[in-house]
C-alpha atoms as a PDB file:
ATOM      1  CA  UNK A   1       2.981 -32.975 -52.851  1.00  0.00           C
ATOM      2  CA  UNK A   2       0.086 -33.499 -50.687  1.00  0.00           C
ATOM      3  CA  UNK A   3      -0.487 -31.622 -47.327  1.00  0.00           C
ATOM      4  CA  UNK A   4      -0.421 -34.521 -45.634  1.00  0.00           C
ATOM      5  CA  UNK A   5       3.174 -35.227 -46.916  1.00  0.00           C
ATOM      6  CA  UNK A   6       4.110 -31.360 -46.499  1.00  0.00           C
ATOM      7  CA  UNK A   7       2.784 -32.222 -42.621  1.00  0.00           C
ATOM      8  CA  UNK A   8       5.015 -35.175 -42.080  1.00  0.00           C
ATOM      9  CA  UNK A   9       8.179 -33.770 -43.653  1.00  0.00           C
ATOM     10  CA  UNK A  10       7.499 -30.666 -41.466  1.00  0.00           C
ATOM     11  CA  UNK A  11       7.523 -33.199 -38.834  1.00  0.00           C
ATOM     12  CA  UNK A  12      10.737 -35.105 -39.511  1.00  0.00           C
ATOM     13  CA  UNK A  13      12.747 -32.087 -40.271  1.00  0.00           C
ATOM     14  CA  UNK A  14      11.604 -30.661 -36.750  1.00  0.00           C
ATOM     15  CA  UNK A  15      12.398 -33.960 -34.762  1.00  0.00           C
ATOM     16  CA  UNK A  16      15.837 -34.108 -36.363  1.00  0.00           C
ATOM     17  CA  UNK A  17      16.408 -30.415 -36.019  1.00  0.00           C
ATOM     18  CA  UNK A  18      16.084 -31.052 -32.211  1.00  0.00           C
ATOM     19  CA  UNK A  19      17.912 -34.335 -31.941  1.00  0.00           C
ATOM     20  CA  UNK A  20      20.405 -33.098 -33.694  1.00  0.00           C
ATOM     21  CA  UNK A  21      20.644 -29.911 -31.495  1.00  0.00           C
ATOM     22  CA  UNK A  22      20.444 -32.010 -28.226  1.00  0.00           C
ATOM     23  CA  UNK A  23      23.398 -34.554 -29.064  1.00  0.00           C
ATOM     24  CA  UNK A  24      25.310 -31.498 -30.092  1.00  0.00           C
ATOM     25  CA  UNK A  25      23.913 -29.817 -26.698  1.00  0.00           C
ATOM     26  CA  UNK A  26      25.119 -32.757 -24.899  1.00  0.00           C
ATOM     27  CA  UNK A  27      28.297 -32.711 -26.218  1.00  0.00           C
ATOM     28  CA  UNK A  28      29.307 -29.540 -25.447  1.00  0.00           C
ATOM     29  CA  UNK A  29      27.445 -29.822 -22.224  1.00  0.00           C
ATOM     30  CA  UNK A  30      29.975 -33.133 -21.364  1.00  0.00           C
ATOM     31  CA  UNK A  31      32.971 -30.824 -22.153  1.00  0.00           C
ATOM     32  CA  UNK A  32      32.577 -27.855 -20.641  1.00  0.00           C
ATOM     33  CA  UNK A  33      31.587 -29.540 -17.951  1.00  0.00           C
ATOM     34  CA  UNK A  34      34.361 -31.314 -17.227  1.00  0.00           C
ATOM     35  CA  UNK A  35      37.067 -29.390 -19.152  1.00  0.00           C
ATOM     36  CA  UNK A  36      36.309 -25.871 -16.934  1.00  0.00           C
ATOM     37  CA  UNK A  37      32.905 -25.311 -15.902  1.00  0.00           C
ATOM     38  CA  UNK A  38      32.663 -27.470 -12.535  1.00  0.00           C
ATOM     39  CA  UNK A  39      35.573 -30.345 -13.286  1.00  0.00           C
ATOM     40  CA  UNK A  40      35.478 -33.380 -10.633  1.00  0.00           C
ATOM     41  CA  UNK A  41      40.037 -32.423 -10.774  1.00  0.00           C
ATOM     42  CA  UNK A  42      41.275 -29.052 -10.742  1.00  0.00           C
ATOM     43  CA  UNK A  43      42.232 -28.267 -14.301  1.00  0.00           C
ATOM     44  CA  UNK A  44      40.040 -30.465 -16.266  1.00  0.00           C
ATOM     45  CA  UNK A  45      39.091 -34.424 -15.956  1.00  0.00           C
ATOM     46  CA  UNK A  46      39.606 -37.347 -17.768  1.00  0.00           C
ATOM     47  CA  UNK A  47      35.855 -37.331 -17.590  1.00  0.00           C
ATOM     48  CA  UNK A  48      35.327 -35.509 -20.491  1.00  0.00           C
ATOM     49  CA  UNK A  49      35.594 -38.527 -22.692  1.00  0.00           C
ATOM     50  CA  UNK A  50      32.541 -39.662 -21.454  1.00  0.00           C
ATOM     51  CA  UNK A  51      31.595 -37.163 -24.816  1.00  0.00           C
ATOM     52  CA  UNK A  52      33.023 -40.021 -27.173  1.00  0.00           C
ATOM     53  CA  UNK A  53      29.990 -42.111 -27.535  1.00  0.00           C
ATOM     54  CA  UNK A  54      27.850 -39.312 -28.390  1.00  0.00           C
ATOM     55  CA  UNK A  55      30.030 -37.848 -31.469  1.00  0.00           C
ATOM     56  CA  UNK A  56      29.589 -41.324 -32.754  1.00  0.00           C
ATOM     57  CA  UNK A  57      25.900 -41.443 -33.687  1.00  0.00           C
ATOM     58  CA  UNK A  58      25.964 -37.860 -34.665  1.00  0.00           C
ATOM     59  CA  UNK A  59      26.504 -39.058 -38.713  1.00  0.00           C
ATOM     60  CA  UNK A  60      23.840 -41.091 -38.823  1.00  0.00           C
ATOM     61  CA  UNK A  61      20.762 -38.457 -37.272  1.00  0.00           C
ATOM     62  CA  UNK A  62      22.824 -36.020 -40.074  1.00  0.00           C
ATOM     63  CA  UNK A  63      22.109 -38.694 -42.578  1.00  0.00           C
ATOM     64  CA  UNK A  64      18.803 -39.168 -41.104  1.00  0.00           C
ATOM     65  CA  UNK A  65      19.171 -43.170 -40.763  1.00  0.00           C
ATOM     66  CA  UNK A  66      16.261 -44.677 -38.978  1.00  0.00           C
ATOM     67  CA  UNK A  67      18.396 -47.359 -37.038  1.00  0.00           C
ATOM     68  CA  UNK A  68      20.679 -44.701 -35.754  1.00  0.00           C
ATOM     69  CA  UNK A  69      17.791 -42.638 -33.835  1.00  0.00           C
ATOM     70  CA  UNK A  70      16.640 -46.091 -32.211  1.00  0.00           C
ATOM     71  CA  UNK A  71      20.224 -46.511 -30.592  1.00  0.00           C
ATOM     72  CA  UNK A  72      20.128 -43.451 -29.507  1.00  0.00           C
ATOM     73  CA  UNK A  73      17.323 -43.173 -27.986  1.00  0.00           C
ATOM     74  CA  UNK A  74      18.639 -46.109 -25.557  1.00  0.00           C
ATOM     75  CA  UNK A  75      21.858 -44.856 -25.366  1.00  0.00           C
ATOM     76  CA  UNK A  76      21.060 -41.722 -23.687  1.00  0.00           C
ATOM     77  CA  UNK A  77      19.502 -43.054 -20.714  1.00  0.00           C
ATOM     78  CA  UNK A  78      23.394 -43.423 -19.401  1.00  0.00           C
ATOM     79  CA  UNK A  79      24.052 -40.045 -19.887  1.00  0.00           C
ATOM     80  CA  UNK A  80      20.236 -39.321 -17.998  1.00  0.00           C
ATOM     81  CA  UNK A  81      21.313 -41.703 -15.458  1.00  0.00           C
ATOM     82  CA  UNK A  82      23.898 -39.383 -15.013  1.00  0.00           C
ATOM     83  CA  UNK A  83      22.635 -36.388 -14.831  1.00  0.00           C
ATOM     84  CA  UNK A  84      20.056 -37.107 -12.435  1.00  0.00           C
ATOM     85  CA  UNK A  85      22.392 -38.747 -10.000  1.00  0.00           C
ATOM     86  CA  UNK A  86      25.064 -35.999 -10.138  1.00  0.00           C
ATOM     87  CA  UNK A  87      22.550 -32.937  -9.847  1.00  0.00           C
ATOM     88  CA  UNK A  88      21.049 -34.609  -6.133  1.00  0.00           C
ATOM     89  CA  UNK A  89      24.608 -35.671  -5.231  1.00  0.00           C
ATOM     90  CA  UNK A  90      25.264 -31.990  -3.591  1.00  0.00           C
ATOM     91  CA  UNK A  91      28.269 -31.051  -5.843  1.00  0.00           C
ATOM     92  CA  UNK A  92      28.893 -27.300  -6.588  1.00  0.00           C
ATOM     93  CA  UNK A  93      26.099 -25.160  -7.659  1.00  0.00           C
ATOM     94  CA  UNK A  94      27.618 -25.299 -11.474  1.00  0.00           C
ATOM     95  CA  UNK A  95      27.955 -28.555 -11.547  1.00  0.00           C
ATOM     96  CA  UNK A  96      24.668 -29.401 -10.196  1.00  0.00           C
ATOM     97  CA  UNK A  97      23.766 -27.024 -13.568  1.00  0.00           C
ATOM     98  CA  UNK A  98      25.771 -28.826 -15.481  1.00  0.00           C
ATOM     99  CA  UNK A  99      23.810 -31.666 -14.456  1.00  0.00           C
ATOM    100  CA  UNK A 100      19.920 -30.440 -14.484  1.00  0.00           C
ATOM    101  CA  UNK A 101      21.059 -29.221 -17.884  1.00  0.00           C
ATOM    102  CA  UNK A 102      22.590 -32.474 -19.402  1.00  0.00           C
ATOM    103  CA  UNK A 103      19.164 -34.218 -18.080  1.00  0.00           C
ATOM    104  CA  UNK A 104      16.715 -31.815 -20.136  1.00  0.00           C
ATOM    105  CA  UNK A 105      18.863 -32.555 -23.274  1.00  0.00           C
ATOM    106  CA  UNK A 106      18.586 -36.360 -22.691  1.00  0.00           C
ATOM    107  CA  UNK A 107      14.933 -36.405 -22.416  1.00  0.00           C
ATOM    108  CA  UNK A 108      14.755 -33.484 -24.950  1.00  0.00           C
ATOM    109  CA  UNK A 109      16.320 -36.129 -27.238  1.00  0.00           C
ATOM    110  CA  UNK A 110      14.787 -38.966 -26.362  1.00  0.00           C
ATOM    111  CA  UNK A 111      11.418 -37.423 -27.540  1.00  0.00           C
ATOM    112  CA  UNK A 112      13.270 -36.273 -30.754  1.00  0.00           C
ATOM    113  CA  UNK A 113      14.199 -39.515 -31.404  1.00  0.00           C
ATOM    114  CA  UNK A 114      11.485 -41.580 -30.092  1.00  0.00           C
ATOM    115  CA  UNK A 115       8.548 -38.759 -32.394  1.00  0.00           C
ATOM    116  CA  UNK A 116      11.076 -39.421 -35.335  1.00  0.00           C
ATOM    117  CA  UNK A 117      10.852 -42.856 -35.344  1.00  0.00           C
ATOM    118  CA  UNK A 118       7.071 -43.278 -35.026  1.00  0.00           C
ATOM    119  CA  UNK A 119       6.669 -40.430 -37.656  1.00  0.00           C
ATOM    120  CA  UNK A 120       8.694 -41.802 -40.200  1.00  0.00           C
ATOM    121  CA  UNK A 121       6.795 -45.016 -39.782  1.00  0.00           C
ATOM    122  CA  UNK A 122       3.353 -44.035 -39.887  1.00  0.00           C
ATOM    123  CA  UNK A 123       4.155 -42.249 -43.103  1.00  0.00           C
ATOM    124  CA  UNK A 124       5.577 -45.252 -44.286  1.00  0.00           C
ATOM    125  CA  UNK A 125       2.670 -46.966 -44.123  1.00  0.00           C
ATOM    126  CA  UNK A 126       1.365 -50.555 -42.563  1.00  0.00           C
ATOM    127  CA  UNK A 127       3.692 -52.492 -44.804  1.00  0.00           C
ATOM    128  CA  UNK A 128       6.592 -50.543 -44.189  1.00  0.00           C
ATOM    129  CA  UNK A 129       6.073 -51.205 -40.449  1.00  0.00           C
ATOM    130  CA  UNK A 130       5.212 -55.064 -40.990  1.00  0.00           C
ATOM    131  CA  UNK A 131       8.513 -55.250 -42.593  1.00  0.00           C
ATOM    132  CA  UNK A 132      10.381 -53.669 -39.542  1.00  0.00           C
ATOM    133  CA  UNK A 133       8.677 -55.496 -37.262  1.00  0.00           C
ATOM    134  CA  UNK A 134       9.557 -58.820 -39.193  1.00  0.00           C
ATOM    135  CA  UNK A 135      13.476 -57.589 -39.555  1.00  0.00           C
ATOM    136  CA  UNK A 136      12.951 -56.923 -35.842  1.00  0.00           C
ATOM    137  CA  UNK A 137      12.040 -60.536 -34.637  1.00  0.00           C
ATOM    138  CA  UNK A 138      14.669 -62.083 -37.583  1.00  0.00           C
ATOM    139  CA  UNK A 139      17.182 -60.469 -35.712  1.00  0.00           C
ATOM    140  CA  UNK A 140      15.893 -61.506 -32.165  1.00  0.00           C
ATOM    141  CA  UNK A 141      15.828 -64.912 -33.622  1.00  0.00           C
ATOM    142  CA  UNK A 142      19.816 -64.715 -34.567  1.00  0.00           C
ATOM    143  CA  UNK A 143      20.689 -63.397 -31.394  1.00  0.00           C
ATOM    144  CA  UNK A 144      18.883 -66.241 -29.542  1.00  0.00           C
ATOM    145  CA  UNK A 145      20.246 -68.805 -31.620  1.00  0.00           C
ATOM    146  CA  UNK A 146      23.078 -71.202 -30.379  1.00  0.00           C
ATOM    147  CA  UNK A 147      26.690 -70.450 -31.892  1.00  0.00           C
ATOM    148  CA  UNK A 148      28.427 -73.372 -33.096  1.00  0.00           C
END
């Protein structure tokens, strides 16, 4: 194995470590949060199921699929969205916390996912990337095309 190779696996390993850490982060975040840190009800909220969507990708970043890190990295921008507007809405001082602290794990894995994705693709190699890009615009072309 080439240093190179011993780099980029470093690499990889380290970005999924930390996605992996901030989707588990964020879940437990989401719960506590609304279970019985700083609920929006007295005795928990409903809100907690907002945690649903994130235990979904969770499989694939353990399985280390490609397509799964992409998603994610645009479905956290809700939960960021979030976040940003709950920690300047003046809410308790846990919740706004709660908030500040679900915000640094979105854009901790964003990065994760986003450094992941562009690692595993340089190492891949120019083809590799010509392919995606051409699986890319196949599918654009699909979705743009009238049903019958």
């Amino acid at each position: 194995m080439s240093s190179v190779s011993a780099a980029t696996a470093s690499r990889v390993a380290f970005t999924r470590a930390l996605a992996v850490a901030s989707l588990v982060g964020l879940i437990a975040v989401g719960l506590a949060w609304e279970l019985w840190l700083a609920p929006l009800r007295e005795g928990g909220s409903w809100w907690a199921i907002k945690v649903l969507p994130l235990a979904l990708p969770l499989a694939g970043l353990l399985k280390n699929r490609m397509y799964t890190y992409r998603w994610v990295s645009l479905l956290v921008w809700l939960y960021f969205t979030e976040g940003v507007v709950r920690a300047t809405s003046g809410e308790s001082a846990m919740s706004t916390l709660m908030a500040v602290l679900q915000t640094v794990l979105c854009i901790s894995l964003f990065v994760a996912c986003a450094l992941h994705v562009r690692i595993r693709l340089r190492a891949a190699g120019p083809d590799a990337v010509a392919a995606d890009v051409a699986a890319a615009n196949e599918a654009a072309e699909r979705a743009a095309a009238p049903r019958p």
